[in-house]
C-alpha atoms as a PDB file:
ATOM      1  CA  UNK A   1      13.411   5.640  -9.755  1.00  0.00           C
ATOM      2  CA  UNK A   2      11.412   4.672 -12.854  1.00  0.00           C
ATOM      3  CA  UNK A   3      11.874   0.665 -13.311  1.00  0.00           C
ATOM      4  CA  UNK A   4      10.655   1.078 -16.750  1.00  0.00           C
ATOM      5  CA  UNK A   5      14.454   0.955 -19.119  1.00  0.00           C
ATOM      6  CA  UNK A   6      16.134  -0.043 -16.018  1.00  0.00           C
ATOM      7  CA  UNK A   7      18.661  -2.418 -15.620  1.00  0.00           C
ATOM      8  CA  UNK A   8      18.037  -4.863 -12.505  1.00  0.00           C
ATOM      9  CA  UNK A   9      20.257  -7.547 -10.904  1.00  0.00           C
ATOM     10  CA  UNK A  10      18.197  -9.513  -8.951  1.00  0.00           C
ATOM     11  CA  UNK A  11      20.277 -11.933  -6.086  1.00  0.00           C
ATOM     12  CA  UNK A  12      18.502 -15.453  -5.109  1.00  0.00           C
ATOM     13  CA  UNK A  13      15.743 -15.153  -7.852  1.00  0.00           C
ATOM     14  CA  UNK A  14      15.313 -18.644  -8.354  1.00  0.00           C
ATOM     15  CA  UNK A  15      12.351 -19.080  -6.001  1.00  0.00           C
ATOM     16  CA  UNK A  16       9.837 -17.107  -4.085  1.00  0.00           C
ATOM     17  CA  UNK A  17       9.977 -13.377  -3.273  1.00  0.00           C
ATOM     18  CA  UNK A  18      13.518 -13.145  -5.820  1.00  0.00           C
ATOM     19  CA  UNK A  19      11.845 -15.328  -8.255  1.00  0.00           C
ATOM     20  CA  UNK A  20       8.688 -12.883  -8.431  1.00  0.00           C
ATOM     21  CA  UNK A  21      10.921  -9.628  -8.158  1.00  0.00           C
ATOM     22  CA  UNK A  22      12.784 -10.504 -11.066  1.00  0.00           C
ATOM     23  CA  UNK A  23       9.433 -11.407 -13.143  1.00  0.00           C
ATOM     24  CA  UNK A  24       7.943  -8.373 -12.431  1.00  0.00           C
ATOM     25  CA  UNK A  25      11.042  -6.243 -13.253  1.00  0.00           C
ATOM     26  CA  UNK A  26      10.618  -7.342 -16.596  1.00  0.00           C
ATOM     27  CA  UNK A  27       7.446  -6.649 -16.607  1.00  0.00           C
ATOM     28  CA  UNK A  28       7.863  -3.193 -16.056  1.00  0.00           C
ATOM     29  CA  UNK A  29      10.079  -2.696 -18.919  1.00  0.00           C
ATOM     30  CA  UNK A  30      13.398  -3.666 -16.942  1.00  0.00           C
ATOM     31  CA  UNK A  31      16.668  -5.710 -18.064  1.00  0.00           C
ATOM     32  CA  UNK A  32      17.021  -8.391 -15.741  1.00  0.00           C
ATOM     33  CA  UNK A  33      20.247 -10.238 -14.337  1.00  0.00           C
ATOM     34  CA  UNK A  34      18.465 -13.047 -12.510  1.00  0.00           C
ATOM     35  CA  UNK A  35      21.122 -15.061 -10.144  1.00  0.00           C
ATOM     36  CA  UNK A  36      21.406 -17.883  -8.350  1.00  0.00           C
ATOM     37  CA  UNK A  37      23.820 -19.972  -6.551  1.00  0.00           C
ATOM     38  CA  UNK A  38      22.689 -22.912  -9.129  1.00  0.00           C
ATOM     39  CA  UNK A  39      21.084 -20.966 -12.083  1.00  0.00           C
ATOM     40  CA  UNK A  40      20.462 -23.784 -13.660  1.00  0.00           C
ATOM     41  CA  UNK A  41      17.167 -23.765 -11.019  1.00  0.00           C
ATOM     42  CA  UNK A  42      16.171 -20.156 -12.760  1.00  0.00           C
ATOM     43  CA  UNK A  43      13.011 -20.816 -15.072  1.00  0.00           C
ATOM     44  CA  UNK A  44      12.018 -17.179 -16.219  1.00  0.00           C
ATOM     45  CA  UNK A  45      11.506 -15.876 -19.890  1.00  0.00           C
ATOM     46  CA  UNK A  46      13.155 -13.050 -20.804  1.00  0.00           C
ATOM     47  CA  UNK A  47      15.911 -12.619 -18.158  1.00  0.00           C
ATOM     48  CA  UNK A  48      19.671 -12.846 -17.990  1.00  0.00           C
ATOM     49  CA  UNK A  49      21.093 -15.784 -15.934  1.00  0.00           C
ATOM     50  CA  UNK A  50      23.844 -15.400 -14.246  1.00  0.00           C
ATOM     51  CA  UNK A  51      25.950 -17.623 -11.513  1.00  0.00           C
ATOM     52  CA  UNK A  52      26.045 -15.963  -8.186  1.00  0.00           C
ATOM     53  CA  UNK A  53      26.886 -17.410  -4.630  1.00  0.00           C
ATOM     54  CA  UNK A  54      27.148 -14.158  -2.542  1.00  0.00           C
ATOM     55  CA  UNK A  55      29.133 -15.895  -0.061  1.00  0.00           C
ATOM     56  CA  UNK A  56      31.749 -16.485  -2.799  1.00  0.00           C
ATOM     57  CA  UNK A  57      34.034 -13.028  -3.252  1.00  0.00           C
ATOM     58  CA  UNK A  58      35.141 -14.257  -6.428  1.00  0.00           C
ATOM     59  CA  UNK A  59      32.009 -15.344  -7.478  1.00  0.00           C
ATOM     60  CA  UNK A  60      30.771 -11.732  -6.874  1.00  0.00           C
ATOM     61  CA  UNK A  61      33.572  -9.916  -8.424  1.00  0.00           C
ATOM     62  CA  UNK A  62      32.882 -11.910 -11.653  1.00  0.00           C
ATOM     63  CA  UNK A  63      28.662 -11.178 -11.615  1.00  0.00           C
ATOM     64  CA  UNK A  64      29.701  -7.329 -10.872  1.00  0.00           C
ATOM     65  CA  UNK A  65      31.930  -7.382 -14.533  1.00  0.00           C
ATOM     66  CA  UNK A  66      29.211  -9.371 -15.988  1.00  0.00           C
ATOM     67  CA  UNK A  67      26.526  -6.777 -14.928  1.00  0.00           C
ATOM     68  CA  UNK A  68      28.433  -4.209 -16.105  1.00  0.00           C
ATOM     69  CA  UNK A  69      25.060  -1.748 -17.067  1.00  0.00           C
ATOM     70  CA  UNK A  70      23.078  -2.576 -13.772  1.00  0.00           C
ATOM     71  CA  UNK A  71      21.588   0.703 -12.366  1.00  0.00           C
ATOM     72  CA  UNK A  72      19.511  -1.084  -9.867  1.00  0.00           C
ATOM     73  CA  UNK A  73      20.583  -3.888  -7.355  1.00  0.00           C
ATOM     74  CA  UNK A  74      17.663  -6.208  -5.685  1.00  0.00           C
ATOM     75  CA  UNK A  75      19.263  -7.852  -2.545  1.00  0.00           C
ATOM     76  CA  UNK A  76      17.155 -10.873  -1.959  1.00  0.00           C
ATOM     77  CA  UNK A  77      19.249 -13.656  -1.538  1.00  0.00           C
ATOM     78  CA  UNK A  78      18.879 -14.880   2.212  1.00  0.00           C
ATOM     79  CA  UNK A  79      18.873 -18.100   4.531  1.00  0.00           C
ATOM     80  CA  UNK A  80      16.838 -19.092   7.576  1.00  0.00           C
ATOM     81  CA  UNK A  81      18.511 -19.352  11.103  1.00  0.00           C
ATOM     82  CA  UNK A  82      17.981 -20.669  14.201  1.00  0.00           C
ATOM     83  CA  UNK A  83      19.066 -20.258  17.942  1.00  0.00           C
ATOM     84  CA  UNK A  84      21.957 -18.333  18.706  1.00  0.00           C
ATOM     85  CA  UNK A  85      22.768 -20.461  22.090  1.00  0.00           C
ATOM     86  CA  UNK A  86      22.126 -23.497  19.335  1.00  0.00           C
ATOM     87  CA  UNK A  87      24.761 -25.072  16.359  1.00  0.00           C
ATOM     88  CA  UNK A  88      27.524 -21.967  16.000  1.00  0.00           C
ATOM     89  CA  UNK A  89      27.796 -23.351  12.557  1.00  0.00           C
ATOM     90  CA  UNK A  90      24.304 -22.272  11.613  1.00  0.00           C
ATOM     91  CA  UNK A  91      24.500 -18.873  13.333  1.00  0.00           C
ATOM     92  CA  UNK A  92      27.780 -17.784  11.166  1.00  0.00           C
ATOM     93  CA  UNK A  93      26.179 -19.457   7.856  1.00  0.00           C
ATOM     94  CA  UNK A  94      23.034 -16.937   8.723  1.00  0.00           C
ATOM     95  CA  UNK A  95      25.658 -14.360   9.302  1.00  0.00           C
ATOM     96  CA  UNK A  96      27.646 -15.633   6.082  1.00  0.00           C
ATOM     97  CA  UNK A  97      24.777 -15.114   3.653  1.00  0.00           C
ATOM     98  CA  UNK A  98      21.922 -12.449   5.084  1.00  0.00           C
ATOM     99  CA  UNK A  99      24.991  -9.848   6.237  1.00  0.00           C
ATOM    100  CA  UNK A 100      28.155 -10.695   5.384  1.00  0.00           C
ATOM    101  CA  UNK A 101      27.174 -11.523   1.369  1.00  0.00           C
ATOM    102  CA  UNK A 102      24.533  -8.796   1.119  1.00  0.00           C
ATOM    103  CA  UNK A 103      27.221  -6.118   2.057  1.00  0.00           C
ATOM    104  CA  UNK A 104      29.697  -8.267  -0.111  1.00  0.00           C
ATOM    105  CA  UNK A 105      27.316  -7.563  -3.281  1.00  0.00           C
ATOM    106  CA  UNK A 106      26.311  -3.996  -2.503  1.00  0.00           C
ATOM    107  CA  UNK A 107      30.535  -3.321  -2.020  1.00  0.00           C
ATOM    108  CA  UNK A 108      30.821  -4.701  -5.674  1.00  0.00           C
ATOM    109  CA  UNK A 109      27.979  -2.810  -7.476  1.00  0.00           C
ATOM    110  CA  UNK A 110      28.455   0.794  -5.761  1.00  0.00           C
ATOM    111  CA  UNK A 111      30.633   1.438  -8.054  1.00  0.00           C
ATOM    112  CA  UNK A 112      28.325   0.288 -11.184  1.00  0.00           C
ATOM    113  CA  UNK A 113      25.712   2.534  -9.829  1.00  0.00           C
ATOM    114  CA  UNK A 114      27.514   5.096  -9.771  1.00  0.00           C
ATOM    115  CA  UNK A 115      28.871   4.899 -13.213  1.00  0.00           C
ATOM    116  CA  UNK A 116      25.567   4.541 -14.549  1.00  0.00           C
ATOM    117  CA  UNK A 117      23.932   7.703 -12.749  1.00  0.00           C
ATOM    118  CA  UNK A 118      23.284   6.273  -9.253  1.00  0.00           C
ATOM    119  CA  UNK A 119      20.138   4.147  -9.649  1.00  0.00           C
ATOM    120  CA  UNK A 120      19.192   2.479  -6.022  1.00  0.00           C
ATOM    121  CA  UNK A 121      19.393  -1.120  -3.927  1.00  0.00           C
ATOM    122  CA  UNK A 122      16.280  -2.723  -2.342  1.00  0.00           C
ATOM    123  CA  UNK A 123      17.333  -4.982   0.354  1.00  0.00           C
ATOM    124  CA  UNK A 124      14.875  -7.406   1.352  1.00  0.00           C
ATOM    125  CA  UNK A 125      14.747  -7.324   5.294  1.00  0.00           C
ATOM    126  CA  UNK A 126      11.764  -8.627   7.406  1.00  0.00           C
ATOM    127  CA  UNK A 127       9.736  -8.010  10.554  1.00  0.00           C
ATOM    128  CA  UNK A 128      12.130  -9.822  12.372  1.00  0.00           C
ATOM    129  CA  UNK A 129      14.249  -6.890  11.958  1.00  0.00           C
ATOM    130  CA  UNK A 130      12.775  -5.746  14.701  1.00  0.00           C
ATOM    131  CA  UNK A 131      11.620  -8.757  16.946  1.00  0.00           C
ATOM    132  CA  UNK A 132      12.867 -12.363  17.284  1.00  0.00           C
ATOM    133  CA  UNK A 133      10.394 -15.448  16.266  1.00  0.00           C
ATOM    134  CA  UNK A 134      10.850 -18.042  18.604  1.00  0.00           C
ATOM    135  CA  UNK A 135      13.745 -20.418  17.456  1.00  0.00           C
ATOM    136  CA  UNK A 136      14.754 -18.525  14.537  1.00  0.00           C
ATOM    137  CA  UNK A 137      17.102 -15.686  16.494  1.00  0.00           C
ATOM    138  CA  UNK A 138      19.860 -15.950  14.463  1.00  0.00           C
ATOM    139  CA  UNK A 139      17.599 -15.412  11.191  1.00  0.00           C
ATOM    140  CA  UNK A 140      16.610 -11.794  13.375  1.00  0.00           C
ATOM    141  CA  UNK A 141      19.785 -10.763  14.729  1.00  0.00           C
ATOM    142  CA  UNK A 142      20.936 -11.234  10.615  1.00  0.00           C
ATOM    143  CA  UNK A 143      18.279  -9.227   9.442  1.00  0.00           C
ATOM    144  CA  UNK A 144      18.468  -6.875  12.143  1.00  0.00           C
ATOM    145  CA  UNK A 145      21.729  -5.885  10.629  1.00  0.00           C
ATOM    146  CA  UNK A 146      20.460  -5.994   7.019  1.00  0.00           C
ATOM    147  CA  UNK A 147      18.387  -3.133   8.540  1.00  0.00           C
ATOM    148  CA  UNK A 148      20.702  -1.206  10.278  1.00  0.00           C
ATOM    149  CA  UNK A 149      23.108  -1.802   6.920  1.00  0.00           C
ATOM    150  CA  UNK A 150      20.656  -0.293   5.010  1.00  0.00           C
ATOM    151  CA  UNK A 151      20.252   2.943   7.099  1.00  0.00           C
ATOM    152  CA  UNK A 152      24.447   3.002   6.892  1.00  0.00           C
ATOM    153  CA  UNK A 153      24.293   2.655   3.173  1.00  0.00           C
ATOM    154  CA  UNK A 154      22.138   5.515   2.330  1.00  0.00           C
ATOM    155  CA  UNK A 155      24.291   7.603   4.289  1.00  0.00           C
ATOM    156  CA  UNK A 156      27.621   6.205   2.834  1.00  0.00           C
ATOM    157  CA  UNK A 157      25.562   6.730  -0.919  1.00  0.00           C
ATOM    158  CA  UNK A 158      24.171   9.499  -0.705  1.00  0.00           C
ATOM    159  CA  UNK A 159      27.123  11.030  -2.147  1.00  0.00           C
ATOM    160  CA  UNK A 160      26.712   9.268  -5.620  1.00  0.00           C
ATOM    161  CA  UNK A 161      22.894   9.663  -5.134  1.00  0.00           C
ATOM    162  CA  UNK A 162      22.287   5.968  -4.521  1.00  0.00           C
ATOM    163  CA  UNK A 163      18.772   5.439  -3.446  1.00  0.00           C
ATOM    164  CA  UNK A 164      18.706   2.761  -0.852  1.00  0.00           C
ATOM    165  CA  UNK A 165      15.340   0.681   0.273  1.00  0.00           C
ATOM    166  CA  UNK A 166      14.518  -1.816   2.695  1.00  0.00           C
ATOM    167  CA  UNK A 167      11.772  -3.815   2.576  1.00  0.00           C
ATOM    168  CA  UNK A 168      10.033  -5.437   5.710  1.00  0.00           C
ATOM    169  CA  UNK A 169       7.453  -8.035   5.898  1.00  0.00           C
ATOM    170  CA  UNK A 170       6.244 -10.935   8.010  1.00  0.00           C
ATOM    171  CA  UNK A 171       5.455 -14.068   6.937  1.00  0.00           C
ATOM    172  CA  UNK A 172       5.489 -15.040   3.192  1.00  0.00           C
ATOM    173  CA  UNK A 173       4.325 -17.961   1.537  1.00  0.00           C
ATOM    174  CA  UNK A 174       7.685 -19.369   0.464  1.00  0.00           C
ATOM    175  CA  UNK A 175       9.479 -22.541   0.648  1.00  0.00           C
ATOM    176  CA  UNK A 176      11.602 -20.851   4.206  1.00  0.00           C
ATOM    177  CA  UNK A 177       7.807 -20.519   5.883  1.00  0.00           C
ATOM    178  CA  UNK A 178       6.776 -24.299   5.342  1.00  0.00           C
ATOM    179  CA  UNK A 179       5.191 -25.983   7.889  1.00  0.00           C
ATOM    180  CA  UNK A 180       4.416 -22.744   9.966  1.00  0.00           C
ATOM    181  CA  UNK A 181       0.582 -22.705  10.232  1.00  0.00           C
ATOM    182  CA  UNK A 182       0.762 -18.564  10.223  1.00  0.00           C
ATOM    183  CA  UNK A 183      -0.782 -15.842   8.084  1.00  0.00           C
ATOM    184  CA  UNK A 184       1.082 -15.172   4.994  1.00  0.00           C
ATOM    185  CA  UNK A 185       1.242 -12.777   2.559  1.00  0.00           C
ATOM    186  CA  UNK A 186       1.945 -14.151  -1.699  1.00  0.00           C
ATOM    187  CA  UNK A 187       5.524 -13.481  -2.567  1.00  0.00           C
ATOM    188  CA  UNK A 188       3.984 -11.582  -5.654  1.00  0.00           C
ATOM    189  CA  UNK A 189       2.122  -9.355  -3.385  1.00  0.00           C
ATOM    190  CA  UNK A 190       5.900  -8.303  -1.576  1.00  0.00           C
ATOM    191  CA  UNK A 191       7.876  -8.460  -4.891  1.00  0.00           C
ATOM    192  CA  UNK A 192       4.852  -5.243  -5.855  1.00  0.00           C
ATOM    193  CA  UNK A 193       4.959  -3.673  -3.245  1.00  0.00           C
ATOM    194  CA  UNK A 194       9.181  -3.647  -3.085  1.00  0.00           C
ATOM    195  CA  UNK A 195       8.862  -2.212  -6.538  1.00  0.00           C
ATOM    196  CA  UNK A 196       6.112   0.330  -6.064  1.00  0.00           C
ATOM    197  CA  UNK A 197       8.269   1.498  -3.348  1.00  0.00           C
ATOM    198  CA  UNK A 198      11.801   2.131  -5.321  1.00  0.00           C
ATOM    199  CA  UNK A 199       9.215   3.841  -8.051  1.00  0.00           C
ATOM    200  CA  UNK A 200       8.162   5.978  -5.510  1.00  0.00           C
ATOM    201  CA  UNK A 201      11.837   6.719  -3.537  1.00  0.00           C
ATOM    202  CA  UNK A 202      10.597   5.094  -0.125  1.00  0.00           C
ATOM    203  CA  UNK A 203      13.561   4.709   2.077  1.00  0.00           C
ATOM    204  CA  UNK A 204      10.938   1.935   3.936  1.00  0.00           C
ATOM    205  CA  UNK A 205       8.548  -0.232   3.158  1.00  0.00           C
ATOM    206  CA  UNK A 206       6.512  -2.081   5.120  1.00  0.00           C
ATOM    207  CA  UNK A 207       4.298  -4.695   3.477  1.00  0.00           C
ATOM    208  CA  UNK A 208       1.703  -5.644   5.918  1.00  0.00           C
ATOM    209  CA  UNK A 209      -0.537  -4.797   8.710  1.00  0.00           C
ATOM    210  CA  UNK A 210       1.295  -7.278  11.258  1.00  0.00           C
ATOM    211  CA  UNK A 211       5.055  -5.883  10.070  1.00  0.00           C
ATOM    212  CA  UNK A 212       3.726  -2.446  10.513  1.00  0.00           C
ATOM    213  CA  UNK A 213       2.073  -3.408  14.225  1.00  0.00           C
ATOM    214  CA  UNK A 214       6.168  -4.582  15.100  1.00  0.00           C
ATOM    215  CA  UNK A 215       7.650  -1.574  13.855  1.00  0.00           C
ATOM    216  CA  UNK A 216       5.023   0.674  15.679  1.00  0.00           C
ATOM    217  CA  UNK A 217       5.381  -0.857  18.761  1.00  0.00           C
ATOM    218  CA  UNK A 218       9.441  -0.116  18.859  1.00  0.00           C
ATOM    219  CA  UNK A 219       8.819   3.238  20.175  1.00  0.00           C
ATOM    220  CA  UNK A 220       6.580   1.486  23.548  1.00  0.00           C
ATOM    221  CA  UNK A 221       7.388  -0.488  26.303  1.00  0.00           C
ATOM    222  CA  UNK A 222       8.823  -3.746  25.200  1.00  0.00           C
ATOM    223  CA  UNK A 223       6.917  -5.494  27.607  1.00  0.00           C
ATOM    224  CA  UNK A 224       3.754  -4.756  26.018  1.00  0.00           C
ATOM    225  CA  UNK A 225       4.974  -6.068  22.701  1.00  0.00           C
ATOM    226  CA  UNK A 226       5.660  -9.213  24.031  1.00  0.00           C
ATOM    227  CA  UNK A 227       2.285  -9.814  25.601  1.00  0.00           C
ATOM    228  CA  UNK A 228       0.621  -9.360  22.709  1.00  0.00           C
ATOM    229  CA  UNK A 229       2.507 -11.414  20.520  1.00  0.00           C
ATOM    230  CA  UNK A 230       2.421 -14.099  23.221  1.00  0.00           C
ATOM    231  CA  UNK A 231      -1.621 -13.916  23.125  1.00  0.00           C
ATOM    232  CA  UNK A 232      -0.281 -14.262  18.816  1.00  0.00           C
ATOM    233  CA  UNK A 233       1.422 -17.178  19.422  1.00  0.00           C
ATOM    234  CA  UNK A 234      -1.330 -18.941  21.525  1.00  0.00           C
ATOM    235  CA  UNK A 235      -4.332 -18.300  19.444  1.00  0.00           C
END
């Protein structure tokens, strides 16, 4: 897709990965709809604010008439999560806002895309897509299904010629990762690589060397997986 005279909306781009996604969409030439659930927290020049909790159907339906032009939709709008044996509460929020509110945008702009020649979505998924940090299984299991969503969605598209991507990634340095003493990669650095990677027509990306050692190791033994990241965890 060529970024340059797009027109973006951009979910959750008050603040790290969404925040730089939306920058650099303008900096490649793009019309921006940054959202937020409180947009008054959105500080970038040369954007469109717009109101958006994607939890809120209504709130969604109105972004959707607002956006009216958008050729290209930028899921990034997420939560953390904890244990699923832990505070149900938590577990549906997770549910509320990385699946249920994702698929709840993407429902609402299909058929903008597809008035305005097709364009694509990135989702922004994660390496826990395809393991589960410890204490944060909820936050897996959600984005496990923002995965599998995405696979589902370029199917269900490809009929208008929707591009769909997913983007995977460990660790970023964001306000979600505080206080985890872990490698991380800048949110600028995943926000590029996203975009190079709708330029191109990936259906995957895969940001670093650790996201790419998860996803390799899904076609081995499990049990070897979880040696090694247990010699991860203890070094």
């Amino acid at each position: 897709m060529d970024i340059s005279g797009a027109t973006a909306l951009v979910t959750g781009a008050n603040r790290g990965i969404g925040r730089h996604l939306a920058a650099q969409l303008v900096e490649r030439g793009a019309k921006v709809y940054a959202t937020a659930r409180r947009p008054e927290t959105i500080d970038l020049d040369g954007v469109e604010v717009l109101p958006l909790d994607i939890t809120d159907p209504d709130a969604v339906a109105a972004a959707a008439h607002a956006a009216g032009d958008v050729d290209l939709l930028v899921n990034n709008a997420g939560i953390g999560g904890g244990a699923l044996l832990g505070d149900l509460d938590g577990v549906r929020a997770t549910m509320d806002v990385n699946f249920w509110g994702t698929l709840s945008v993407v429902r609402a702009l299909a058929p903008v895309l597809a008035r305005n020649g097709a364009g694509a979505v990135l989702n922004i998924a994660s390496s826990a897509s395809w393991f589960v940090f410890p204490g944060s299984s909820a936050y897996a299991v959600s984005k496990a299904a923002v995965w599998s969503m995405g696979n589902a969605l370029r199917q269900e598209l490809a009929g208008q010629g929707t591009l769909v991507t997913s983007v995977h990634l460990g660790a970023a340095d964001t306000d979600m990762m505080k206080g985890h003493d872990v490698p991380k990669t800048a949110p600028a650095d995943v926000a590029r690589a996203a975009l190079d990677g709708v330029a191109a027509g990936a259906f995957e990306v895969v940001v670093d060397e650790f996201t790419a050692m998860v996803k390799a190791s899904l076609s081995k033994d499990p049990r070897e997986f979880d040696r090694r990241f247990q010699q991860f965890l203890n070094s």
